[in-house]
Protein backbone atom coordinates (compact mmCIF):
# COMPACT_ATOMS: atom_id res chain seq x y z
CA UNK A 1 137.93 68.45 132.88
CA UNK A 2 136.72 68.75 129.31
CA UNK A 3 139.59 69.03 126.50
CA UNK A 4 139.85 72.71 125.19
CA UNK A 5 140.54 72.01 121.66
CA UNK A 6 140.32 68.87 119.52
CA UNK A 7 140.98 68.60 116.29
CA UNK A 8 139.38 65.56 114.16
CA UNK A 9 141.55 65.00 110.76
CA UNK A 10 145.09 63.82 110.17
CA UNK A 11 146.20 65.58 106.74
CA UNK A 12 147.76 69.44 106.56
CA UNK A 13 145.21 71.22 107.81
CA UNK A 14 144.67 69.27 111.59
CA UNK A 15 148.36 69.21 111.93
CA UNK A 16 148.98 72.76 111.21
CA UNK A 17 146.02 73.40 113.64
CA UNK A 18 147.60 71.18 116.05
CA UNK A 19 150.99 73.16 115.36
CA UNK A 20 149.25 76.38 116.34
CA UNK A 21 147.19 75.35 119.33
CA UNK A 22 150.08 73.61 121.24
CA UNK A 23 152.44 76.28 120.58
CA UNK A 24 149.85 78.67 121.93
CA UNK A 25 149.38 76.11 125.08
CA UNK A 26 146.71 74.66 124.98
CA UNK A 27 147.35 70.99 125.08
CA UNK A 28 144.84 69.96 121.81
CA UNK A 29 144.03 65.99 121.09
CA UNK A 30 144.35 64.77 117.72
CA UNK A 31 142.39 61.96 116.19
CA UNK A 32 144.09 61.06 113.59
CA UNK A 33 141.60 58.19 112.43
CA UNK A 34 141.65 54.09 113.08
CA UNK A 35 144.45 53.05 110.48
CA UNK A 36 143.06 49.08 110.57
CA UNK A 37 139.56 49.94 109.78
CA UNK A 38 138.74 48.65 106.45
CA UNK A 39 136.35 51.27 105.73
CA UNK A 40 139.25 53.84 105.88
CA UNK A 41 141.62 51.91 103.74
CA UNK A 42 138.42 51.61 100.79
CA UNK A 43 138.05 55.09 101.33
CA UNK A 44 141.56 56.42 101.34
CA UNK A 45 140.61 58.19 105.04
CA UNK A 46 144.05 56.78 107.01
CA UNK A 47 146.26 58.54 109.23
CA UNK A 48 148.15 61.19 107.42
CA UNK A 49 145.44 62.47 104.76
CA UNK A 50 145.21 62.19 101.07
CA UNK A 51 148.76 63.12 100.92
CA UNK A 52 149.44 59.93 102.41
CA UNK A 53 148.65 58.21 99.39
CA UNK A 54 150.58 60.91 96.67
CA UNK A 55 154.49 60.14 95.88
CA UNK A 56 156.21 63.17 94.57
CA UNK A 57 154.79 66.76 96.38
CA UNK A 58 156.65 69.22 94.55
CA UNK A 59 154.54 72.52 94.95
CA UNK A 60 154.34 72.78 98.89
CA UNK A 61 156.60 75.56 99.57
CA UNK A 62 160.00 74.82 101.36
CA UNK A 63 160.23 71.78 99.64
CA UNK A 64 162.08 72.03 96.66
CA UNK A 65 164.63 68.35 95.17
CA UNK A 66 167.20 67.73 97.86
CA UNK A 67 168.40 65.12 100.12
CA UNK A 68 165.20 64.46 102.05
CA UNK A 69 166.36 61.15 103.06
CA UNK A 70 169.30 62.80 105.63
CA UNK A 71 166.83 65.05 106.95
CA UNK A 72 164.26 62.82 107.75
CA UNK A 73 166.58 60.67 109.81
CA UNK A 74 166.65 63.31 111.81
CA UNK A 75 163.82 65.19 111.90
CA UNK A 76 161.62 62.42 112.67
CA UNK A 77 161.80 60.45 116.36
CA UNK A 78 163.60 56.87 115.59
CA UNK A 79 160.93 55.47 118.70
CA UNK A 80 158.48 55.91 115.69
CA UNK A 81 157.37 52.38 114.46
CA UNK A 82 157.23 53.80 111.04
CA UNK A 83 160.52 55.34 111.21
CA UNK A 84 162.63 52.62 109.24
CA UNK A 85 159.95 52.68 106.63
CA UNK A 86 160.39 56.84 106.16
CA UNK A 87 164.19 56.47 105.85
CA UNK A 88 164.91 53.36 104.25
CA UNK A 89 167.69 53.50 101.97
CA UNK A 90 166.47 51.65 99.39
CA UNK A 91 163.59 53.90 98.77
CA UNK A 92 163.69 56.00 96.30
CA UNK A 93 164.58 59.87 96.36
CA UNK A 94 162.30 62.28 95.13
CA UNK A 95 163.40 64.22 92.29
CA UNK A 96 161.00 67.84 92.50
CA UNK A 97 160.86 67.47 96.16
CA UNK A 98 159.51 65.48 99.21
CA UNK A 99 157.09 62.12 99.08
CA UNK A 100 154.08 62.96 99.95
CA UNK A 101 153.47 60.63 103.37
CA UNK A 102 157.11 61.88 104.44
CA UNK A 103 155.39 65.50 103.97
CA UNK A 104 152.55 64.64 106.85
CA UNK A 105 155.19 62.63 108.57
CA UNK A 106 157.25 65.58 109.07
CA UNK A 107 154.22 67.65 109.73
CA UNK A 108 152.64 65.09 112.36
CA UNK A 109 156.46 65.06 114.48
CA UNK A 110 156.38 68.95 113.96
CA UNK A 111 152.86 68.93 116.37
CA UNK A 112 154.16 66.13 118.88
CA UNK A 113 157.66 68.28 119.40
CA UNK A 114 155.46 71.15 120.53
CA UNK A 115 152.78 68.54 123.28
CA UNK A 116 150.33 67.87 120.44
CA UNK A 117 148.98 63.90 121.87
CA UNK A 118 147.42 62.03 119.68
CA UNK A 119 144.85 59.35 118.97
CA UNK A 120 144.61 56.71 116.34
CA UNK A 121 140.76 56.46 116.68
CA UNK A 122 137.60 57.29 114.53
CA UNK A 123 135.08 59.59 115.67
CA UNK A 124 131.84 58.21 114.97
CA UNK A 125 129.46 60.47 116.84
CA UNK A 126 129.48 64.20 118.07
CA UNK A 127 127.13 65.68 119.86
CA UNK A 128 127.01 69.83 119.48
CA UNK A 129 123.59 70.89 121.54
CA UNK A 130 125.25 71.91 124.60
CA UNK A 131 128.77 72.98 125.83
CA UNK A 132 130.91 71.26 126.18
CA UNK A 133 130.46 69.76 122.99
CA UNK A 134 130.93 65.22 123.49
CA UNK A 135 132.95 63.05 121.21
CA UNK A 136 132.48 59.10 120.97
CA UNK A 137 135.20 56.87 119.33
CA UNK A 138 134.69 54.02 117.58
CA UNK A 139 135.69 52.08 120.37
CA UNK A 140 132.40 53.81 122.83
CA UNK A 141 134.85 55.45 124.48
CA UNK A 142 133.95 59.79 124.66
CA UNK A 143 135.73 63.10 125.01
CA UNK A 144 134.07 66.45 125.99
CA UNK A 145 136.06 69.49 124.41
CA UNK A 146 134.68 73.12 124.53
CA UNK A 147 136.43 73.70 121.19
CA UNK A 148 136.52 71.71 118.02
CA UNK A 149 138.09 71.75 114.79
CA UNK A 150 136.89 69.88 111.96
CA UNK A 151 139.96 68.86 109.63
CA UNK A 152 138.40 65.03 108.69
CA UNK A 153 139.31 66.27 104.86
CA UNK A 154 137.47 64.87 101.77
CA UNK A 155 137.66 62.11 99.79
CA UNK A 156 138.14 61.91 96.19
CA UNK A 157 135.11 59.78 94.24
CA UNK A 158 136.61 56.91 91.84
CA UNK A 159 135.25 54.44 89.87
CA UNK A 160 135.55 51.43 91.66
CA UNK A 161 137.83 49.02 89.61
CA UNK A 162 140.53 47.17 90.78
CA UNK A 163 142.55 47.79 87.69
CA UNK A 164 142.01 51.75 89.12
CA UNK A 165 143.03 50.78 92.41
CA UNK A 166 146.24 48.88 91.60
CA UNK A 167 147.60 51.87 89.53
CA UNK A 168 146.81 54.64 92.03
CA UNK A 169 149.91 56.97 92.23
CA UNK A 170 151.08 54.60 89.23
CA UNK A 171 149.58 56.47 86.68
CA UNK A 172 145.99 57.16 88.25
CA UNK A 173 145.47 60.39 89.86
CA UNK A 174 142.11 62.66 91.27
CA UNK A 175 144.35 65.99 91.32
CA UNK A 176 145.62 67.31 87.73
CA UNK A 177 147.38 70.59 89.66
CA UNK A 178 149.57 67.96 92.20
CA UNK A 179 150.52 65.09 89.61
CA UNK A 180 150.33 66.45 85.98
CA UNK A 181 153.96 68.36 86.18
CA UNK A 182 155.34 65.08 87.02
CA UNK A 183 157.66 63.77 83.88
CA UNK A 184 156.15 60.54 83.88
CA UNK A 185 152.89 62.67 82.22
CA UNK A 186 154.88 64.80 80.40
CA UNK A 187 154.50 64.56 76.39
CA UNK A 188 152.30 61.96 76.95
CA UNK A 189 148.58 61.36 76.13
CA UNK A 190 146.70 61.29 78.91
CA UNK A 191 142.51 60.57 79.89
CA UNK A 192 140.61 62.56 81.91
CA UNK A 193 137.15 61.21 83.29
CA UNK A 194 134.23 63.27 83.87
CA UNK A 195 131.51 65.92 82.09
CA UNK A 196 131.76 68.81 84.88
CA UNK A 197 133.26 72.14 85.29
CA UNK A 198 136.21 70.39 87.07
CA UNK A 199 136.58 67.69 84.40
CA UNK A 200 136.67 70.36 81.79
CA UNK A 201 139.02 72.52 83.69
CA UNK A 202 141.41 69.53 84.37
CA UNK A 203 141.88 68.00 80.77
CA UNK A 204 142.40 71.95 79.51
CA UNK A 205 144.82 72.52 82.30
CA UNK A 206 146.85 68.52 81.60
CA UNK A 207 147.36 70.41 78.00
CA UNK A 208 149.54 72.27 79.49
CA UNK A 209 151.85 69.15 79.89
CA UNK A 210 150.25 66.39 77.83
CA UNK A 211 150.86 65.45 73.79
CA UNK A 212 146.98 64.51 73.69
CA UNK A 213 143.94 64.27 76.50
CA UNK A 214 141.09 62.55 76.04
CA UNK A 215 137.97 63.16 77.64
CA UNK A 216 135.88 59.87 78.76
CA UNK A 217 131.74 61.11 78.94
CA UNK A 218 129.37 59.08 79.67
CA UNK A 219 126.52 60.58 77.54
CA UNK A 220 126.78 62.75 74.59
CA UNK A 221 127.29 65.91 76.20
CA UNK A 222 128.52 67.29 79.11
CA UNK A 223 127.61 68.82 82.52
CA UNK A 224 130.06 71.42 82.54
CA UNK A 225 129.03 75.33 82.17
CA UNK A 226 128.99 76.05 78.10
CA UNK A 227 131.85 78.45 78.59
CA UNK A 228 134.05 75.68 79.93
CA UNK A 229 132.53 72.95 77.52
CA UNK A 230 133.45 74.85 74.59
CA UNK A 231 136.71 75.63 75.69
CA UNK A 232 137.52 71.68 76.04
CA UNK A 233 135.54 70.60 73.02
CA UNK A 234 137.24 73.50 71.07
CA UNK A 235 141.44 72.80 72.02
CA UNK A 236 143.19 71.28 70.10
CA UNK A 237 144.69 69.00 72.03
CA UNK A 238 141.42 67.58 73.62
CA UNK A 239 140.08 64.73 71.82
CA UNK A 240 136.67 64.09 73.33
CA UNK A 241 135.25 60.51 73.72
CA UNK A 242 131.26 60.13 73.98
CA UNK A 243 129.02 58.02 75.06
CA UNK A 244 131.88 55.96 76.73
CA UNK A 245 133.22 54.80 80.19
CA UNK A 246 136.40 53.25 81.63
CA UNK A 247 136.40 49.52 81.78
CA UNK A 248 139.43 48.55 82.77
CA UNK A 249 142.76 50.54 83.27
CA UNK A 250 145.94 48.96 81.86
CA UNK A 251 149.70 48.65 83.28
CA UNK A 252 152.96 46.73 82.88
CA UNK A 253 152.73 46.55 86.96
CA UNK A 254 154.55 49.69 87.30
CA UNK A 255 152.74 52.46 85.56
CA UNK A 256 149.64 52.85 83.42
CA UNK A 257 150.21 51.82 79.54
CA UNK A 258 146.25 51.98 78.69
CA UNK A 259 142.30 52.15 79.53
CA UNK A 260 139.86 49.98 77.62
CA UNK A 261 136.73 51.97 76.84
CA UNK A 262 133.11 50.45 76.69
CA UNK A 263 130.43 52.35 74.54
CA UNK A 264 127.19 53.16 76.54
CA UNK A 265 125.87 52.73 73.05
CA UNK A 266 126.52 49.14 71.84
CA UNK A 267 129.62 50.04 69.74
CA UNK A 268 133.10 48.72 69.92
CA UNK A 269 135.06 48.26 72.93
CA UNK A 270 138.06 50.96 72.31
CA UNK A 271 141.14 50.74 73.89
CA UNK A 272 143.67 54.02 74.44
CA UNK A 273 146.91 54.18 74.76
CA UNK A 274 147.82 56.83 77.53
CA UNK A 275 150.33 57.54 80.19
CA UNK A 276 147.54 58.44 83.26
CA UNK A 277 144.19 58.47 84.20
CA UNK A 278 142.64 61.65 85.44
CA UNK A 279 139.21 61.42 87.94
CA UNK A 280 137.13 64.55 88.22
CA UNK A 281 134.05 62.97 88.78
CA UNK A 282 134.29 64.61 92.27
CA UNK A 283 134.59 64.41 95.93
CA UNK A 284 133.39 63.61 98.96
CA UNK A 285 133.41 65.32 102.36
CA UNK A 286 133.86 63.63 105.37
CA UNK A 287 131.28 64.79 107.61
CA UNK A 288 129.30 61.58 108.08
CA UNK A 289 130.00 61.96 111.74
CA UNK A 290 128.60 65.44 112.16
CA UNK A 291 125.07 63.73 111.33
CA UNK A 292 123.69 66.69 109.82
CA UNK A 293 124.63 68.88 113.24
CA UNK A 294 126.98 71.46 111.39
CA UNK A 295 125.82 73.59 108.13
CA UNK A 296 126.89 72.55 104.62
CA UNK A 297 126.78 74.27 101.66
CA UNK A 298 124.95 72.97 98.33
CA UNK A 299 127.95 70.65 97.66
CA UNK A 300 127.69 68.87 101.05
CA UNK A 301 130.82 71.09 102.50
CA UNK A 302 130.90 72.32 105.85
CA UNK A 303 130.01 75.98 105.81
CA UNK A 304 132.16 78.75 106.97
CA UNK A 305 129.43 81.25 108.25
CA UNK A 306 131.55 84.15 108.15
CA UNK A 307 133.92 85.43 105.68
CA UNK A 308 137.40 85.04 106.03
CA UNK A 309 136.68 83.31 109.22
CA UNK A 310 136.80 79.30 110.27
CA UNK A 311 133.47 79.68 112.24
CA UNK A 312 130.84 77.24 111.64
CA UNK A 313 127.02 77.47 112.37
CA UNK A 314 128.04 75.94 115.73
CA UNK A 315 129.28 78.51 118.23
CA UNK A 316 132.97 77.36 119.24
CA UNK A 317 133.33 74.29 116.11
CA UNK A 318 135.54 75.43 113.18
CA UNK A 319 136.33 73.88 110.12
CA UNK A 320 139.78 73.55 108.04
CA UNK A 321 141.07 72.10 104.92
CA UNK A 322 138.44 70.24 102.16
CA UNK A 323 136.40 69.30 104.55
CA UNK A 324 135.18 72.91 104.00
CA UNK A 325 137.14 74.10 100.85
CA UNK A 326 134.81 72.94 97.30
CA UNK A 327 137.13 74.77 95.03
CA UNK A 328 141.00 75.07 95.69
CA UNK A 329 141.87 71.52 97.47
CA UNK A 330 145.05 72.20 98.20
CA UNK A 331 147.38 71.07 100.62
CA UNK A 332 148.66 74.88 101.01
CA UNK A 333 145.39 76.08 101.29
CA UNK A 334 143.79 73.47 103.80
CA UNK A 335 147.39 74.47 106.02
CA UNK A 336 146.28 77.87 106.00
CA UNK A 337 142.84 77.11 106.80
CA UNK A 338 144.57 74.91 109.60
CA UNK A 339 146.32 77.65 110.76
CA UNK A 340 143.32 80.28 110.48
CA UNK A 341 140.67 77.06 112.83
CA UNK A 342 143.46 77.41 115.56
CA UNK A 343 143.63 80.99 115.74
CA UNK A 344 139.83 81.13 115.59
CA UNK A 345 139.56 78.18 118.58
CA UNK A 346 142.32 80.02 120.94
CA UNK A 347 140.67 83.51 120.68
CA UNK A 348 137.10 82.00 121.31
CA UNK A 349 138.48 79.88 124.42
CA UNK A 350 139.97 83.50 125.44
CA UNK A 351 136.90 85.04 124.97
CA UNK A 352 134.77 83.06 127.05
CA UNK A 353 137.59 83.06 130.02
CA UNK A 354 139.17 79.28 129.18
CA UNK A 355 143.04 80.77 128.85
């Protein structure tokens, strides 16, 4: 008997759809993604989501500073093999609310209590032609659902340095509206990479919290729409930097103290002293899998083919979260788009006579 819903993603969007579907009884399989493939630790695509690799989550609602600790003890199932990692007391409490991989943990045991099973495996092939729709793992072994939600998220694009990579969630961050409240950016100067809309719209929005931003462009102008271009190159608080690129990032181990700059043109080397690192140079979507068997939009997102609806260009597939969201990226958002897939999935199986 083929599966009637399976979800593909591991962050807030598959485990709010997960929430949803096994409340509503209908038994839906979670791949949550291999967590000792290589290719998902280089890509930040592990179990749990982007989240997973963000400390302090202070604007998901219900979370505001408290004793997380306590609860977690006993919220989450101490069978877990990461359980004395999420309540370890030597780890530090959050101050503006809940760590950001005890967030999905929470989340994940929320879809178990209610039958959601899991499996910590990659999808690497779908096929979509004919009902019901086939799944292979990256193991060769296959699933056939008649529903199927596509949570696999999106990746945010870096620059590739190891100095980048040691200071991630030290200091280095591809999300100015979840880290720049957080007091270790606050006052400080700060660098923002990237020449687009969303570089532009991040460095004017770190003002907000930042002494100084600097923007890091690789050529002597930028990408960005004029109206957003002008209203970087004309705050005061953004200084911009031309012609330049990150070289190196720089720490005392435990947070960012610096980047070096390198001129495009021959000049200088320059170095800045800042308190964080800011990537809008864009993301990813995960939908290598899909092999070009589900819509995208312009941007390489999975389309929603209806407005205000989860539906896909595939009758009974759905999408939630980034992998289908180019402009809010959100974890509140991609819940609600979680939320909105299972809906979508348990009326279609109703439709067609499957509950």
């Amino acid at each position: 008997m083929p599966e009637k819903v399976v979800i593909v993603g591991s962050g807030p969007a598959a485990w709010t759809a997960a929430i949803y579907a096994a409340r509503a009884q209908l038994n839906p399989l979670v791949f949550q993604g291999n967590p000792y493939d290589n290719t998902n630790k280089a890509n930040g695509t592990l179990p749990l989501g982007q989240l997973a690799l963000t400390t302090e989550v202070e604007n998901f609602p219900s979370w505001p500073a408290g004793n997380t600790r306590e609860y977690l003890r006993t919220a989450l199932k101490a069978d877990d093999v990461d359980f004395p990692y999420w309540v370890a007391g030597d780890k530090e409490q959050p101050t503006h609310g809940i760590n950001g991989p005890e967030l999905m943990a929470l989340m994940r045991q929320q879809a178990v209590n209610f039958g959601t099973r899991i499996e910590s495996k990659d999808v690497t092939k779908v096929d979509l032609s004919k009902q019901p729709f086939t799944l292979t793992m990256h193991d060769g072994t296959t699933v056939e659902t008649l529903t199927l939600i596509v949570a696999s998220g999106a990746r945010a694009n870096y620059l590739g340095l190891p100095s980048e990579d040691k200071y991630k969630n030290k200091g280095v961050s591809a999300c100015a509206v979840c880290d720049g409240f957080l007091p270790i950016f606050r006052n400080k100067p700060l660098v923002v990479v990237g020449a687009g809309d969303s570089a532009a719209e991040e460095a004017t929005y770190l003002t907000k919290f930042a002494s100084k931003v600097y923007m890091v462009v690789r050529r002597d102008q930028m990408r960005a729409s004029k109206i957003m271009a002008e209203r970087a190159m004309n705050h005061p608080k953004i200084e911009m930097k031309w012609n330049t690129v990150v070289e190196e990032v720089l720490g005392n181990e435990k947070q960012v103290t610096g980047v070096k700059l390198k001129s495009t043109k021959g000049a200088a080397d320059e170095t800045l002293d800042v308190a964080g690192m800011f990537l809008a140079i864009g993301h990813t979507p995960n939908v290598h899998f899909l092999d070009g068997q589900l819509e995208l939009n312009e941007m390489g997102y999975v389309k929603w083919t209806t407005v205000a609806r989860t539906y896909t260009s595939v009758d009974g597939v759905f999408a939630a979260g980034d992998v289908a969201d180019d402009y809010y990226r959100q974890a509140i958002s991609a819940a609600g788009t979680g939320c909105m897939a299972a809906l979508d999935a348990e009326r279609w199986l109703g439709h067609h006579g499957h509950v």
